[in-house]
Protein backbone atom coordinates (compact mmCIF):
# COMPACT_ATOMS: atom_id res chain seq x y z
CA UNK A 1 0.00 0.00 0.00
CA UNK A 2 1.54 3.54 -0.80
CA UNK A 3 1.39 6.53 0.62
CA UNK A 4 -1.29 8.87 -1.21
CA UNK A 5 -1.70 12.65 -0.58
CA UNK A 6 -3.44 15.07 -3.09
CA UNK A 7 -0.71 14.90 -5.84
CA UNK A 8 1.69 12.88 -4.08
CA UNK A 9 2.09 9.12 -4.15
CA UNK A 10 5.24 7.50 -2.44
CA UNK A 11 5.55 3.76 -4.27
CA UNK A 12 7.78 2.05 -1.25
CA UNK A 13 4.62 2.57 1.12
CA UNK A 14 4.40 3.36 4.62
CA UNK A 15 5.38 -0.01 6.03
CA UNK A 16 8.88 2.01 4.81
CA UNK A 17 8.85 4.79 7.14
CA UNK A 18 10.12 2.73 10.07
CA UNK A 19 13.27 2.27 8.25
CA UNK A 20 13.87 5.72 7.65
CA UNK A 21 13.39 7.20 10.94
CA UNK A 22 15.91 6.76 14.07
CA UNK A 23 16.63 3.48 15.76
CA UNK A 24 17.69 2.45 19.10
CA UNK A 25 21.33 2.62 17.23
CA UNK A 26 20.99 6.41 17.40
CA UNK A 27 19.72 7.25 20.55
CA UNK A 28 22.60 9.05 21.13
CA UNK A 29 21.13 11.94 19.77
CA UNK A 30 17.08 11.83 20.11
CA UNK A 31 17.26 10.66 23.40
CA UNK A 32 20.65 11.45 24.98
CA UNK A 33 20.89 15.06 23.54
CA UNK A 34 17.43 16.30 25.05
CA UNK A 35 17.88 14.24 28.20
CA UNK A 36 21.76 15.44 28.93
CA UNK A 37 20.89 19.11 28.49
CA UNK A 38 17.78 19.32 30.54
CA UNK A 39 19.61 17.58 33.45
CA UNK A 40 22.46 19.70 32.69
CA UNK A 41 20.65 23.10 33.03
CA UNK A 42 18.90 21.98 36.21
CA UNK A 43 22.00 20.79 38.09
CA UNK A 44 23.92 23.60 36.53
CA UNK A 45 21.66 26.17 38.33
CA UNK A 46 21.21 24.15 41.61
CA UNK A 47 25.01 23.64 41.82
CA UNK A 48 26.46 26.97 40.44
CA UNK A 49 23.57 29.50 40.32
CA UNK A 50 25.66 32.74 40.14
CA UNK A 51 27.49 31.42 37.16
CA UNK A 52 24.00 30.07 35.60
CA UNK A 53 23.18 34.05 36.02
CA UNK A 54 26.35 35.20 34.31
CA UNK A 55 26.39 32.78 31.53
CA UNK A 56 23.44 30.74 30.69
CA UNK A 57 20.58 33.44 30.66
CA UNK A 58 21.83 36.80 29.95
CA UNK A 59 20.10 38.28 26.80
CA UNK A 60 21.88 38.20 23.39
CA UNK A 61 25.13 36.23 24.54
CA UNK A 62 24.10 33.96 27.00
CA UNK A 63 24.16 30.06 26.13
CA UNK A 64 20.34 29.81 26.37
CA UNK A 65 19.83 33.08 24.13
CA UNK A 66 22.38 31.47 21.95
CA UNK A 67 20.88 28.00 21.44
CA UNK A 68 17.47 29.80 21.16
CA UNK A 69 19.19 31.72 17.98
CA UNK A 70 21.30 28.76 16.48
CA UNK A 71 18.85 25.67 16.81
CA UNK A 72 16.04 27.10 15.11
CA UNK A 73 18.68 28.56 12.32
CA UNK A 74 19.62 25.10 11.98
CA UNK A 75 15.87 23.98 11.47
CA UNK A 76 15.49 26.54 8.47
CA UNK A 77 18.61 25.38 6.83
CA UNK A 78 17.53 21.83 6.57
CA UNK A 79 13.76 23.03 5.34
CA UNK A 80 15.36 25.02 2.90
CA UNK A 81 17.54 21.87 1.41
CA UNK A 82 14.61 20.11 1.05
CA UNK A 83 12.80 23.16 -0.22
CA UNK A 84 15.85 23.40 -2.78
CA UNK A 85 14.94 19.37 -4.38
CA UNK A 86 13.20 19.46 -7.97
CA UNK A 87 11.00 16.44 -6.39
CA UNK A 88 10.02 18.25 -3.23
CA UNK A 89 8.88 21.52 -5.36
CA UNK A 90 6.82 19.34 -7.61
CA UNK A 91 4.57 18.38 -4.70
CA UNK A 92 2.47 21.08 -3.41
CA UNK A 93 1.50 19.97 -0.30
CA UNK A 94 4.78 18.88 0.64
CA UNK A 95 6.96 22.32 -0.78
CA UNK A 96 3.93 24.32 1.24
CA UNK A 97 4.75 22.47 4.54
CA UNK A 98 8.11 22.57 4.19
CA UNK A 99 8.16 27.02 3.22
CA UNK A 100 6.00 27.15 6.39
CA UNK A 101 8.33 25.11 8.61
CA UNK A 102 11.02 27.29 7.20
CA UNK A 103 9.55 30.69 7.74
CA UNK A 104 8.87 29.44 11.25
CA UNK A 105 12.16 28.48 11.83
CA UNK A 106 13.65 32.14 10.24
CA UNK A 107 11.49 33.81 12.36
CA UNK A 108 11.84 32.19 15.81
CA UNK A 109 16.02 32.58 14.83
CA UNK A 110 15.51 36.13 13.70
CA UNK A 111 12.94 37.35 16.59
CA UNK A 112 15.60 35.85 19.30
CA UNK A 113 18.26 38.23 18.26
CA UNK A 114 15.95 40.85 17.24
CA UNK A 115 17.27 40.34 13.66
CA UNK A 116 21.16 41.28 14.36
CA UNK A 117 20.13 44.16 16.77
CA UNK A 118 22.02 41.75 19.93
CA UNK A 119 25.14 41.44 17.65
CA UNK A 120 25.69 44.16 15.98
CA UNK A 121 24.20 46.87 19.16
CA UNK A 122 22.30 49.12 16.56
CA UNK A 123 19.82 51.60 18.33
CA UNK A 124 16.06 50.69 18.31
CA UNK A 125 14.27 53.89 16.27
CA UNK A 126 12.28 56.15 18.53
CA UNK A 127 9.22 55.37 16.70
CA UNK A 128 9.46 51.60 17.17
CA UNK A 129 10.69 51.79 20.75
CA UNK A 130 6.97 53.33 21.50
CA UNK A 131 5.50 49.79 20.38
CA UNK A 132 8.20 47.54 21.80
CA UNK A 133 8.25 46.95 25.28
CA UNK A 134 11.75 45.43 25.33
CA UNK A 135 13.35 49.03 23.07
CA UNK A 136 14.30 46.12 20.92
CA UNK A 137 13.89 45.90 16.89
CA UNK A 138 11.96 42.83 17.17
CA UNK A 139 7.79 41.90 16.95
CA UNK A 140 7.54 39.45 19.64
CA UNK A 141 7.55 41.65 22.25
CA UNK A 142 4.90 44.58 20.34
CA UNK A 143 1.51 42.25 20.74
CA UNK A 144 0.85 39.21 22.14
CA UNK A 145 -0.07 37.64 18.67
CA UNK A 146 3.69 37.58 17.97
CA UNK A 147 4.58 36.27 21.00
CA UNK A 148 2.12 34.59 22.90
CA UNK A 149 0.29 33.10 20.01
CA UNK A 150 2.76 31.40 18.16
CA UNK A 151 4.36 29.56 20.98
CA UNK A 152 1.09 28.29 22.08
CA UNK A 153 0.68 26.35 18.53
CA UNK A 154 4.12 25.41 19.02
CA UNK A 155 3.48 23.61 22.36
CA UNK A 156 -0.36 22.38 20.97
CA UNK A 157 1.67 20.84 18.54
CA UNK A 158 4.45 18.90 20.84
CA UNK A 159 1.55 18.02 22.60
CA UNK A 160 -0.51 16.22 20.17
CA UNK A 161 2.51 15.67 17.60
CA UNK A 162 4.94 14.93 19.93
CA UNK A 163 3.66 12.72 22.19
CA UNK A 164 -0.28 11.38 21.57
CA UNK A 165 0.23 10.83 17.89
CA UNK A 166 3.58 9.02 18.01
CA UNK A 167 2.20 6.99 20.48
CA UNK A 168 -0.98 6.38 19.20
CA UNK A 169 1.24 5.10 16.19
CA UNK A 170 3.36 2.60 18.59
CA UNK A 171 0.15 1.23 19.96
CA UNK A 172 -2.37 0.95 16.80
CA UNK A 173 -0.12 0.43 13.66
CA UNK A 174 -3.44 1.24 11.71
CA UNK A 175 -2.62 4.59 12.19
CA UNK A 176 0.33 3.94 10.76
CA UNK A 177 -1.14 2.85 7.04
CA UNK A 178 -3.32 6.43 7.24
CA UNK A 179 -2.52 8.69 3.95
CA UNK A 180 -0.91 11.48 6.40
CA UNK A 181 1.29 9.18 8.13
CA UNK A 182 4.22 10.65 6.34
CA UNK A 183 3.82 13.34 9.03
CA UNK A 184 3.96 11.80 12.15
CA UNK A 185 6.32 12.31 14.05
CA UNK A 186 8.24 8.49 14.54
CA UNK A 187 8.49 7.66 18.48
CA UNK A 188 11.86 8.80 18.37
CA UNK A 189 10.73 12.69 18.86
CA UNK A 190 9.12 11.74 22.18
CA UNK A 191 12.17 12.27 24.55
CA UNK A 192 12.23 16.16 23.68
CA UNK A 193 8.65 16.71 23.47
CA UNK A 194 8.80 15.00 26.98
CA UNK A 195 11.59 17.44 28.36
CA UNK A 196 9.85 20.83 26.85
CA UNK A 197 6.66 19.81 28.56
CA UNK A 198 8.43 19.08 31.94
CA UNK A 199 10.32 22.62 31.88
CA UNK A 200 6.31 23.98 30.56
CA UNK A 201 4.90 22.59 33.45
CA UNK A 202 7.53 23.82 35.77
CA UNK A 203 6.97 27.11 34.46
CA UNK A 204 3.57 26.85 34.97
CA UNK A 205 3.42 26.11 38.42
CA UNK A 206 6.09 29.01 38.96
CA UNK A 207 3.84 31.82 37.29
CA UNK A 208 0.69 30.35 38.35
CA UNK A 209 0.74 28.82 41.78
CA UNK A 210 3.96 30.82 42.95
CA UNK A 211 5.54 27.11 43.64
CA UNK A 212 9.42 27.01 44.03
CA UNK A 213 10.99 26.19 39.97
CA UNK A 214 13.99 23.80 39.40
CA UNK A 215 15.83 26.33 37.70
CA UNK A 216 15.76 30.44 36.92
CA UNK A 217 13.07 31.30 34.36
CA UNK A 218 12.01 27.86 33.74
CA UNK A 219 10.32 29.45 30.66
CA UNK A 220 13.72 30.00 28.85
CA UNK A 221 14.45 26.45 29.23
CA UNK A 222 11.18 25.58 27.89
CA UNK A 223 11.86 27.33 24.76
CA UNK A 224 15.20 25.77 24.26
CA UNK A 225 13.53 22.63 23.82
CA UNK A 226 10.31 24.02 21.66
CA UNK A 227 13.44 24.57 19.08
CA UNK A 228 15.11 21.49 19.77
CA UNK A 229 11.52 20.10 18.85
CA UNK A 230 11.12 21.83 15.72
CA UNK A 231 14.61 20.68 14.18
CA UNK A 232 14.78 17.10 15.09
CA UNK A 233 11.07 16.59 13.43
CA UNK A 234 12.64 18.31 10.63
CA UNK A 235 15.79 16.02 10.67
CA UNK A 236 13.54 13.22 10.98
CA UNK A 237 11.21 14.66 7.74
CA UNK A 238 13.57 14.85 5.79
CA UNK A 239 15.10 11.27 6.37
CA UNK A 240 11.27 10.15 5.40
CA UNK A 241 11.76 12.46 2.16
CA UNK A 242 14.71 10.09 1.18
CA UNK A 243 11.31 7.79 -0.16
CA UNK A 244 10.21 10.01 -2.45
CA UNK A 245 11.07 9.38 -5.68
CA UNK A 246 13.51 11.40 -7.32
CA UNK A 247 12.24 14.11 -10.17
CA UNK A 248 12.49 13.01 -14.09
C-alpha cells in the first residue's frame, strides 16, 4: 500500500517509514541530547547558580539566548535543502509544509536576536521603541499575537505531535497505514517533546501557583527545547523524504 496525498504518491509505502526514521542505534542523539541538556541546566543552576546568572541566561550572549538563535537557524537550513529538491517543489502539499516550517524556523532565529540588533548593538528607532516593550527591533515583544500566540501552537503541537500521535502510532499500527502518516512524528521525537513539557509545566506552576521552579526562568528552558523540537522533526522529515522518488 503507498502513501497517497493530493498529488503525491510515495511507491515504497508506509510499512517504509520505520526504516527511515531513528533506531535504538541512534539514541545518542534523540534521546541522549534532550535528556543530557535538561539535566544539565537543572544541576547547573542548583550547583552553580551565580554562574548560571552570568552565563546561561543573559540576553543576546548567554548560552540559552544562543541555542534559542542557532537551533532554530539550523531547522530553516535543513527546510530550505529540502525546499531546494526538484521532487520536493513538484509536490504542493509537501513544498507548502516545508516554506512554512522554514519561515517558522527564520522567524523564531531572527525574533531571538531581534534580527542582528544583539550582535551588531544598533539603536532601536524612537518610533518603534513606543511599540516595543523590550526598546528592541523585534515583533515578539509589540503584541501578544507575535509572541504569545505562536508559541502556544508550538506547544499544541508537541503536545498532540509529539507525544499522543507518536504513540498512538506505537500502539495501533493502523494509524500507521493512514494517507498522512508521512507526518507523524516516529516515536523517536518523544524524549524532547517529553523534556519541553516538563520545563512547561515547571513554568507553569512558577507563574501560576507561585511554587518554588527547578531552575531560573524555567520558561527559557522551555523554549530551548520548543526549538530542539522543531529541528529534530525536521531532521527526521527529511530522512522520510529520502522515499520520495527522485524528479524526471
Amino acid at each position: 500500500m503507498g502513501i497517497q496525498l493530493p498529488g503525491l504518491k510515495l511507491a515504497s509505502g508506509v510499512q517504509e517509514l520505520s526504516s527511515r526514521d531513528p533506531g535504538a542505534g541512534e539514541a545518542w542523539w534523540w534521546a541522549g541530547i534532550p535528556l543530557i541538556m535538561g539535566l544539565a541546566i537543572i544541576a547547573i543552576y542548583r550547583i552553580a547558580p551565580d554562574w548560571y546568572l552570568a552565563w546561561m541566561h543573559p540576553e543576546g550572549y548567554g548560552i540559552l539566548e544562543l541555542l534559542h538563535f542557532f537551533v532554530p537557524l539550523a531547522g530553516f537550513f535543513v527546510a530550505l535543502g529540502l525546499l531546494m529538491q526538484k521532487k520536493i517543489r513538484r509536490h504542493r502539499l509537501l513544498f507548502g509544509f516545508l516554506l512554512l516550517s522554514a519561515l517558522a524556523c527564520l522567524y523564531s532565529a531572527g525574533e531571538e536576536m531581534s534580527w542582528g540588533q544583539h550582535f551588531f548593538k544598533w539603536n532601536t528607532p524612537d518610533y518603534w521603541s513606543s511599540l516595543n516593550r523590550q526598546d528592541e527591533t523585534n515583533l515578539h515583544n509589540t503584541l501578544d499575537i507575535f509572541d504569545k500566540t505562536p508559541r502556544l501552537i508550538l506547544e499544541i503541537g508537541i503536545l498532540v505531535g509529539g507525544i499522543v500521535l507518536p504513540l498512538l502510532g506505537l500502539m495501533t499500527p493502523k494509524l500507521r497505514q493512514l494517507d498522512w502518516a508521512l507526518f507523524i512524528p516516529p516515536i523517536a521525537i518523544l524524549p524532547v517533546s517529553l523534556v519541553a513539557l516538563f520545563f512547561k509545566f515547571s513554568s507553569f506552576i512558577h507563574s501560576e501557583l507561585g511554587l518554588g521552579t527547578l531552575v531560573y526562568r524555567p520558561s527559557e528552558a522551555t523554549e530551548t527545547f520548543l526549538y530542539l523540537f522543531m529541528l529534530f522533526y525536521l531532521i527526521m522529515f527529511a530522512r522520510r523524504m529520502r522515499l520520495l522518488p527522485d524528479a524526471d
